[in-house]
Protein backbone atom coordinates (compact mmCIF):
# COMPACT_ATOMS: atom_id res chain seq x y z
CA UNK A 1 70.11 87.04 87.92
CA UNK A 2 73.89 87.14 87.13
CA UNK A 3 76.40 89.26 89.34
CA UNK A 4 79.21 89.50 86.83
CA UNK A 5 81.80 92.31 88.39
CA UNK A 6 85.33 93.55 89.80
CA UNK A 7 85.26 96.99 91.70
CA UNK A 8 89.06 98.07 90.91
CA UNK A 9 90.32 100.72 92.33
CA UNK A 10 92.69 103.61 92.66
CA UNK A 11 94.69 104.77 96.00
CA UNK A 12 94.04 108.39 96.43
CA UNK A 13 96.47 111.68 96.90
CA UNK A 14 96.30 114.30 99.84
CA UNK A 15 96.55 118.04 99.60
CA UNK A 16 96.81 120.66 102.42
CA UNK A 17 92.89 121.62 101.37
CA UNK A 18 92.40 117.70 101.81
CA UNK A 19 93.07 117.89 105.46
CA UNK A 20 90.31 120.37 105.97
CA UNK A 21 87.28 118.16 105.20
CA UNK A 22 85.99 116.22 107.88
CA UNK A 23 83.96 113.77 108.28
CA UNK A 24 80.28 113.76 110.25
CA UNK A 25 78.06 111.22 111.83
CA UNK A 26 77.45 108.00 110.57
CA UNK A 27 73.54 106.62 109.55
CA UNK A 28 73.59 102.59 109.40
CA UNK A 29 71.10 101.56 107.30
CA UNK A 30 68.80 98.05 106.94
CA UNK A 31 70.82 96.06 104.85
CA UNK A 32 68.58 95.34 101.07
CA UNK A 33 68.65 92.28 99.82
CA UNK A 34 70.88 93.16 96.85
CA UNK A 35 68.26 90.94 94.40
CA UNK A 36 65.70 93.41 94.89
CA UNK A 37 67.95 95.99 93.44
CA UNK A 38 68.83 94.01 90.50
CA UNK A 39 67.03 94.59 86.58
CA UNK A 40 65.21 91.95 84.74
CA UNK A 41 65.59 90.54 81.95
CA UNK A 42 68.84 92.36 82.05
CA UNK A 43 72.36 91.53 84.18
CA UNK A 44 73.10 93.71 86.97
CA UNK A 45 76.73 94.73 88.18
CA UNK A 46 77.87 96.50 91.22
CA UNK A 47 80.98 96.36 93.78
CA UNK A 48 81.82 92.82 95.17
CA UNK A 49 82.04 94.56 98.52
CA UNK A 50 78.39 94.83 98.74
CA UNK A 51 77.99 91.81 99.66
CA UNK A 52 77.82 91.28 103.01
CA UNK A 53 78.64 95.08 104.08
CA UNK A 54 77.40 97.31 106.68
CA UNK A 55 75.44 99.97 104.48
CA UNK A 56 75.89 103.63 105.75
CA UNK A 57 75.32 107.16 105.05
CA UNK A 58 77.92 109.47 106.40
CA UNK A 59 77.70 113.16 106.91
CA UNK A 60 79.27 116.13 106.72
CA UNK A 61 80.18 118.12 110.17
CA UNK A 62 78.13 121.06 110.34
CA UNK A 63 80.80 123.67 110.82
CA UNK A 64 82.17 122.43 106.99
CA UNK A 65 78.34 123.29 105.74
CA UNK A 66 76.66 119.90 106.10
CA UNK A 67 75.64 117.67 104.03
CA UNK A 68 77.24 114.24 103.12
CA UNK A 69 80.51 112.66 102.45
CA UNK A 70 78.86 110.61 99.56
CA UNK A 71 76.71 113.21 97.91
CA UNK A 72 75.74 116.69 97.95
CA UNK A 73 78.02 118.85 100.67
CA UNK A 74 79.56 122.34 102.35
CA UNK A 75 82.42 122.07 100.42
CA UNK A 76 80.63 122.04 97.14
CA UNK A 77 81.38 118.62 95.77
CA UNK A 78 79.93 118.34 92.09
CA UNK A 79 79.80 114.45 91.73
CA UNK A 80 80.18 111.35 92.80
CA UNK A 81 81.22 107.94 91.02
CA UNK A 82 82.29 104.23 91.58
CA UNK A 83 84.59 102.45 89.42
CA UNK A 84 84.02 98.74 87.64
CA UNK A 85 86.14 96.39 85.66
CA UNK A 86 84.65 93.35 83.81
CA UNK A 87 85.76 90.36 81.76
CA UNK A 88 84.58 92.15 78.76
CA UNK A 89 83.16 95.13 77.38
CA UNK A 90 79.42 95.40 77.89
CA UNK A 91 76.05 97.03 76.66
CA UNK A 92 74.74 99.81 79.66
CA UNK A 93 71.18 100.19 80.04
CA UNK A 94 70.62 102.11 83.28
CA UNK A 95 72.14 102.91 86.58
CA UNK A 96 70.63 102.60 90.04
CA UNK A 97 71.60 104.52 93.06
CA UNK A 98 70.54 103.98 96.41
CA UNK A 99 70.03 107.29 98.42
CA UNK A 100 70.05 107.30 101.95
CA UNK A 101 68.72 110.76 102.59
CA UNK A 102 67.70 114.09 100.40
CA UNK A 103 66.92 117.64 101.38
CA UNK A 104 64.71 119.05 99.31
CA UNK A 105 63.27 122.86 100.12
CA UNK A 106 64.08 124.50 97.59
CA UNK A 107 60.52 123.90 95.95
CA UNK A 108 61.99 124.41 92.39
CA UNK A 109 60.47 121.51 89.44
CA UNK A 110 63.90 121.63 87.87
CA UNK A 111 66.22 120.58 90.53
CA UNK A 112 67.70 117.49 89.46
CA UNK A 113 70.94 114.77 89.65
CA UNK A 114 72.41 113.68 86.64
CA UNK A 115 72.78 109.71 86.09
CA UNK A 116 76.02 108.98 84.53
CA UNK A 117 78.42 106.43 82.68
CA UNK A 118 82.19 107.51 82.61
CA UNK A 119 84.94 106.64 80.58
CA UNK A 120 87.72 106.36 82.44
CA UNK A 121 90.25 108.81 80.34
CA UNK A 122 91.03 111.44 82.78
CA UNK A 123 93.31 112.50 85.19
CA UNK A 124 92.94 112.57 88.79
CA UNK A 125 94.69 112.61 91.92
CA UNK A 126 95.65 110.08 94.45
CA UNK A 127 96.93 109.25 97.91
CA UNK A 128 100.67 108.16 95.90
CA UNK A 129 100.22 111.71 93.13
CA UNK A 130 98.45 111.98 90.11
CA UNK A 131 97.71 110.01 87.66
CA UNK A 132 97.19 111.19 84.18
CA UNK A 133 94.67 108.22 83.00
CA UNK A 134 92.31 105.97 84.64
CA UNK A 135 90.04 108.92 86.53
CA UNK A 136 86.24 109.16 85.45
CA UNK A 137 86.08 111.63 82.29
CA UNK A 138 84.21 111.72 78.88
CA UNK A 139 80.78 110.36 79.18
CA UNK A 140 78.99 107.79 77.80
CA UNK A 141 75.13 108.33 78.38
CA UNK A 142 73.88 110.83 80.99
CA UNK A 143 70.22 111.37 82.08
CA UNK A 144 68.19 113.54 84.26
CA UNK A 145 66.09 112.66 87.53
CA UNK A 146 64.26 115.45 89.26
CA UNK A 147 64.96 115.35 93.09
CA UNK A 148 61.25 114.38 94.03
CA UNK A 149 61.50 111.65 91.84
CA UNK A 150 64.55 110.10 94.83
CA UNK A 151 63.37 107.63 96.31
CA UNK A 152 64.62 107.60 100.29
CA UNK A 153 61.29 106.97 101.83
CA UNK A 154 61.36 102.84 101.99
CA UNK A 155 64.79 102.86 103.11
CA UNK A 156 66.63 100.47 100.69
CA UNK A 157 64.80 100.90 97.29
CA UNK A 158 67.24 102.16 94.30
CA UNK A 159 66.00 104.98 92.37
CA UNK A 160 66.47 103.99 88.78
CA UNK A 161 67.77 105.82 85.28
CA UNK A 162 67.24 104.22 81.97
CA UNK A 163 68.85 105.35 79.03
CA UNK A 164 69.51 104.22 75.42
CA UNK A 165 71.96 101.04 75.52
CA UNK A 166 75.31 102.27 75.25
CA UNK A 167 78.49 99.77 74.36
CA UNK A 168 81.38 100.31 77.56
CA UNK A 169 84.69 99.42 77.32
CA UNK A 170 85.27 96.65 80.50
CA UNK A 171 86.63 99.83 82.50
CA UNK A 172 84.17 102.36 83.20
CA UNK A 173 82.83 104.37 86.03
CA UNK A 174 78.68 104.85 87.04
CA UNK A 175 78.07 107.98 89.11
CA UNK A 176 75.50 110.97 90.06
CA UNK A 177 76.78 114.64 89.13
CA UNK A 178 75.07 117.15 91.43
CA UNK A 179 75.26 120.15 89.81
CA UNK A 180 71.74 120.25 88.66
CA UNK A 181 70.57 120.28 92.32
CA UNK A 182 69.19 123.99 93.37
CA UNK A 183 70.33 125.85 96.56
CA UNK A 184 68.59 124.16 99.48
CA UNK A 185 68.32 120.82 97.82
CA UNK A 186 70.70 117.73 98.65
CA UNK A 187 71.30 114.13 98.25
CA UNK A 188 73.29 111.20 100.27
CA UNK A 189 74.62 108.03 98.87
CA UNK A 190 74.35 105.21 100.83
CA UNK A 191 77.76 103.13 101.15
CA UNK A 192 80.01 100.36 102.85
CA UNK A 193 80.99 101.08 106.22
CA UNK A 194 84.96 102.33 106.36
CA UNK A 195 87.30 99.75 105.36
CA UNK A 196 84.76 97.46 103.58
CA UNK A 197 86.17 97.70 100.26
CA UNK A 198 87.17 94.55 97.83
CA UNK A 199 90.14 96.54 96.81
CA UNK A 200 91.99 99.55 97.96
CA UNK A 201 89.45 102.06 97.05
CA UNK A 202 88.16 102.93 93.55
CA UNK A 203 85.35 105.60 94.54
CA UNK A 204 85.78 109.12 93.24
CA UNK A 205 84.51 112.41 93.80
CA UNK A 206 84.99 115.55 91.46
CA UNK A 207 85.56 119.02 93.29
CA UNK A 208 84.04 122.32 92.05
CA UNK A 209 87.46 123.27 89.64
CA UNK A 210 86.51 119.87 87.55
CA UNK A 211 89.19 118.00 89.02
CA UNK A 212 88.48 114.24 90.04
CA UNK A 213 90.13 113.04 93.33
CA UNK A 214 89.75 109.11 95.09
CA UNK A 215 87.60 109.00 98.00
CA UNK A 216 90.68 108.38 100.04
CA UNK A 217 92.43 111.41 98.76
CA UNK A 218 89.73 113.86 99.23
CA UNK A 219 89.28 112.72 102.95
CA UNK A 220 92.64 112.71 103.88
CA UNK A 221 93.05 109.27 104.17
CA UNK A 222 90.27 108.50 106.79
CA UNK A 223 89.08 105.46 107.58
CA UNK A 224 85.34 106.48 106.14
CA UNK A 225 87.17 107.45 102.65
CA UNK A 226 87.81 103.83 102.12
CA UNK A 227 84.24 103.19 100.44
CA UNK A 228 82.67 101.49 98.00
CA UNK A 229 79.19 103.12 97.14
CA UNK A 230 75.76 101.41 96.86
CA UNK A 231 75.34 101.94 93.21
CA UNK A 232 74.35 99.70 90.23
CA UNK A 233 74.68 98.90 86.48
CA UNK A 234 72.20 97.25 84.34
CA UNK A 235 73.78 95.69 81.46
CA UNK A 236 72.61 93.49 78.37
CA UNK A 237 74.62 90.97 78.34
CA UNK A 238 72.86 88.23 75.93
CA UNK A 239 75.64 89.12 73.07
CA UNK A 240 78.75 89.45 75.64
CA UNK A 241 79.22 85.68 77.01
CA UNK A 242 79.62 87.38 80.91
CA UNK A 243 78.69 84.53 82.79
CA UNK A 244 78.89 83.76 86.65
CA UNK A 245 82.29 83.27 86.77
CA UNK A 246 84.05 85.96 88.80
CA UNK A 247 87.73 85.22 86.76
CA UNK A 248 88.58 83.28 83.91
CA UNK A 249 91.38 81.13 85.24
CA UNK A 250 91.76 82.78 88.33
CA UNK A 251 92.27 86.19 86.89
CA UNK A 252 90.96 89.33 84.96
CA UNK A 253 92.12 92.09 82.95
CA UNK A 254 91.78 95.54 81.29
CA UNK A 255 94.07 97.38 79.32
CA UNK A 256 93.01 101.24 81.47
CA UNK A 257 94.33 103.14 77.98
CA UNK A 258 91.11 101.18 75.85
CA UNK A 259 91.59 98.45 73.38
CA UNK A 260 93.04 101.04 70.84
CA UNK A 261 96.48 101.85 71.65
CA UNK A 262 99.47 104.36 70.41
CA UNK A 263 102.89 103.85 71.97
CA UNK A 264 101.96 101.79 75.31
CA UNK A 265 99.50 99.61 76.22
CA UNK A 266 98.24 100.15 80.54
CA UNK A 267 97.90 96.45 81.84
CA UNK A 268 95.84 96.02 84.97
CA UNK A 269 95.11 92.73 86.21
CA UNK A 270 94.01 90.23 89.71
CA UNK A 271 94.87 87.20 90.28
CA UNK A 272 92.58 84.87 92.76
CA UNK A 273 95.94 83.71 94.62
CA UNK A 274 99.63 83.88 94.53
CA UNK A 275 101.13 82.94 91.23
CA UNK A 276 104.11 82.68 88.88
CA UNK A 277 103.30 85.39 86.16
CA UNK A 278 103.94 85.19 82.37
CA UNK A 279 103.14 88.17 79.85
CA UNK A 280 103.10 87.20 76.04
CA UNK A 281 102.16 88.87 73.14
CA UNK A 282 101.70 87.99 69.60
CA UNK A 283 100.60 89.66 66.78
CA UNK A 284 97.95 88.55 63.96
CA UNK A 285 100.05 86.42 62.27
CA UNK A 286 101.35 84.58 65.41
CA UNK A 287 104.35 86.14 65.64
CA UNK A 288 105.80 86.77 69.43
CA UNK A 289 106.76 90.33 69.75
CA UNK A 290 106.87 90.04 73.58
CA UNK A 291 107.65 87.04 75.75
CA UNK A 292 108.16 88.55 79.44
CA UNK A 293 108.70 86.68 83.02
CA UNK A 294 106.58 88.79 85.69
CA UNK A 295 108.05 86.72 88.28
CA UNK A 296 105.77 85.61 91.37
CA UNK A 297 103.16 87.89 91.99
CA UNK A 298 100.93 88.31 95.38
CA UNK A 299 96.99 87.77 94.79
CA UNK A 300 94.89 90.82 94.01
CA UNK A 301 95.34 93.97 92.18
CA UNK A 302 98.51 94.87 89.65
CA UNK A 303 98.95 97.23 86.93
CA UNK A 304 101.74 96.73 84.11
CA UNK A 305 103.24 99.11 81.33
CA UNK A 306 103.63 97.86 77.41
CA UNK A 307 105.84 99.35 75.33
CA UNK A 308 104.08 99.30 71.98
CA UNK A 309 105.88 101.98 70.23
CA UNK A 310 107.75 100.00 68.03
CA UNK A 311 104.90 97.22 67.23
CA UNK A 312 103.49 97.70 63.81
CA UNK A 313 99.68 98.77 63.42
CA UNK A 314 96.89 95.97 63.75
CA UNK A 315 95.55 93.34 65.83
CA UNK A 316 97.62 91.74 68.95
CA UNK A 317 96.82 89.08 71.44
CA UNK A 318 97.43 90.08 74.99
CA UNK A 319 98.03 86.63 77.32
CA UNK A 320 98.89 86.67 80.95
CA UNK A 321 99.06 83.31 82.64
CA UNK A 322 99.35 82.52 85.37
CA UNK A 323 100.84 79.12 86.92
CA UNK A 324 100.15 77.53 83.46
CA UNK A 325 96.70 79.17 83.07
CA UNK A 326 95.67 81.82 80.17
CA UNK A 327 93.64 84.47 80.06
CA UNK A 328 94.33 86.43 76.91
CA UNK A 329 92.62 89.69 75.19
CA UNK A 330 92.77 91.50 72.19
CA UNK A 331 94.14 95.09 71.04
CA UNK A 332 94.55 97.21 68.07
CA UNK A 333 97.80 99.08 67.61
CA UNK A 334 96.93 102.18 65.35
């Protein structure tokens, strides 16, 4: 079984309400053997950071109403999501979610979580201020499972969700909205202990006014906020060439705005190790309408700005590279 993935993710922003939430006791759980929780014949994606972490389910203090950080709480947290970027835009087929611990007395046959695949349109808030794209939004596919159907009795079995295959964009977000769950009933997510994130935190929560916030700006910053969660993507990908290969030439990238672009284009990138950047871009015809030194750039995460607003409509080529080495990608000005 492939693991084709890149957890990206966004640094989150702090209100005064933030500072209120706080942060219970901490469950360690039996570490799964990640290839149980995988789908065949299908791929299977999830955060890099599994590997190797320290699983855990973290609560709620009771004073705040209980509960837990990742899932179901006091302080009426409606859903829950991790972000992924891949080489390429893929085919989902389901999402698993591995739940730590559930409540469930509230006897009713309807109680249920919501599976769910995200574009990543919105708006959100982070640790730095807002940011007006790149927070989970529109969905893709969303479907159903009743709360006795959550698997937390074998400790580190996924409950599964399969839906119609839907085509992603290589940016997208998986999550569970709770807002199907009845009064008494109430699910945990397991994830990484604090800190054991590939990047700086790309886990998101949405409050009860519909507004999305990162992990790390919901909890204030805490240690536990910096989380990746224990949940999983099935994917098709027999027509999408993802192989094993973390990075083509060292490096991958995503335009966060979608292939289909107005006035600029949102570049985010990682690079494997330190490099000497280069950003070029031509149009259909070959023609260079952008030839741009990045300078030497640190390994991991960056995000760039394109200013497309005077590039005619149709197809460009996108190339970074990166101590002589090319990755490139395409777009569609409209």
């Amino acid at each position: 079984m492939k693991k084709s993935f890149l957890s990206l993710v966004l640094i989150g922003a702090c209100g005064a309400t933030m500072a209120q939430r706080n942060t219970g006791s901490a469950t360690h759980m039996h570490a799964p053997f990640l290839n149980d929780g995988m789908r065949t014949p299908t791929d299977t994606v999830y955060a890099g950071s599994l590997d190797g972490a320290s699983p855990t389910l973290y609560g709620v203090v009771a004073t705040d109403g209980g509960g837990w950080l990742a899932g179901s709480n006091g302080y009426g947290d409606e859903a829950k999501a991790q972000t992924f970027l891949l080489d390429d835009a893929v085919s989902a087929e389901a999402i698993g979610v591995w739940f730590g611990g559930k409540v469930e007395t509230s006897g009713d046959p309807n109680s249920h979580v919501a599976f769910k695949i995200y574009q990543m349109n919105g708006g959100g808030e982070t640790l730095g201020g807002p940011v007006t794209t790149g927070a989970p939004d529109d969905e893709w596919a969303s479907v159903d499972v009743a709360i006795t159907d959550i698997d937390t009795a074998t400790g580190a079995d996924f409950t599964w969700a399969s839906f119609p295959a839907v085509w992603v964009t290589d940016f997208f977000s998986a999550g569970v909205d709770l807002t199907g769950l009845t009064a008494g009933d109430s699910v945990g997510i397991v994830s990484t202990a604090g800190g054991e994130i590939e990047y700086d935190e790309f886990t998101w929560e949405r409050w009860s006014d519909n507004s999305w916030h990162t992990m790390q700006s919901a909890w204030n910053g805490d240690v536990s906020s910096g989380i990746d969660l224990y949940i999983f993507v099935a994917i098709d990908a027999a027509n999408v060439g993802i192989d094993d290969a973390e990075t083509f030439n060292g490096m991958r990238m995503s335009f966060l705005n979608g292939n289909l672009v107005g006035q600029d284009v949102q570049l985010a990138y990682t690079i494997d190790q330190n490099a000497k950047m280069r950003l070029m871009v031509s149009d259909a015809s070959g023609r260079m309408v952008l030839d741009q030194d990045l300078g030497n750039k640190a390994m991991g995460l960056h995000n760039q700005t394109i200013n497309a607003e005077n590039w005619n409509a149709g197809m460009y080529y996108v190339s970074l590279i990166a101590n002589g080495k090319t990755i490139t990608k395409k777009l569609v000005k409209e």
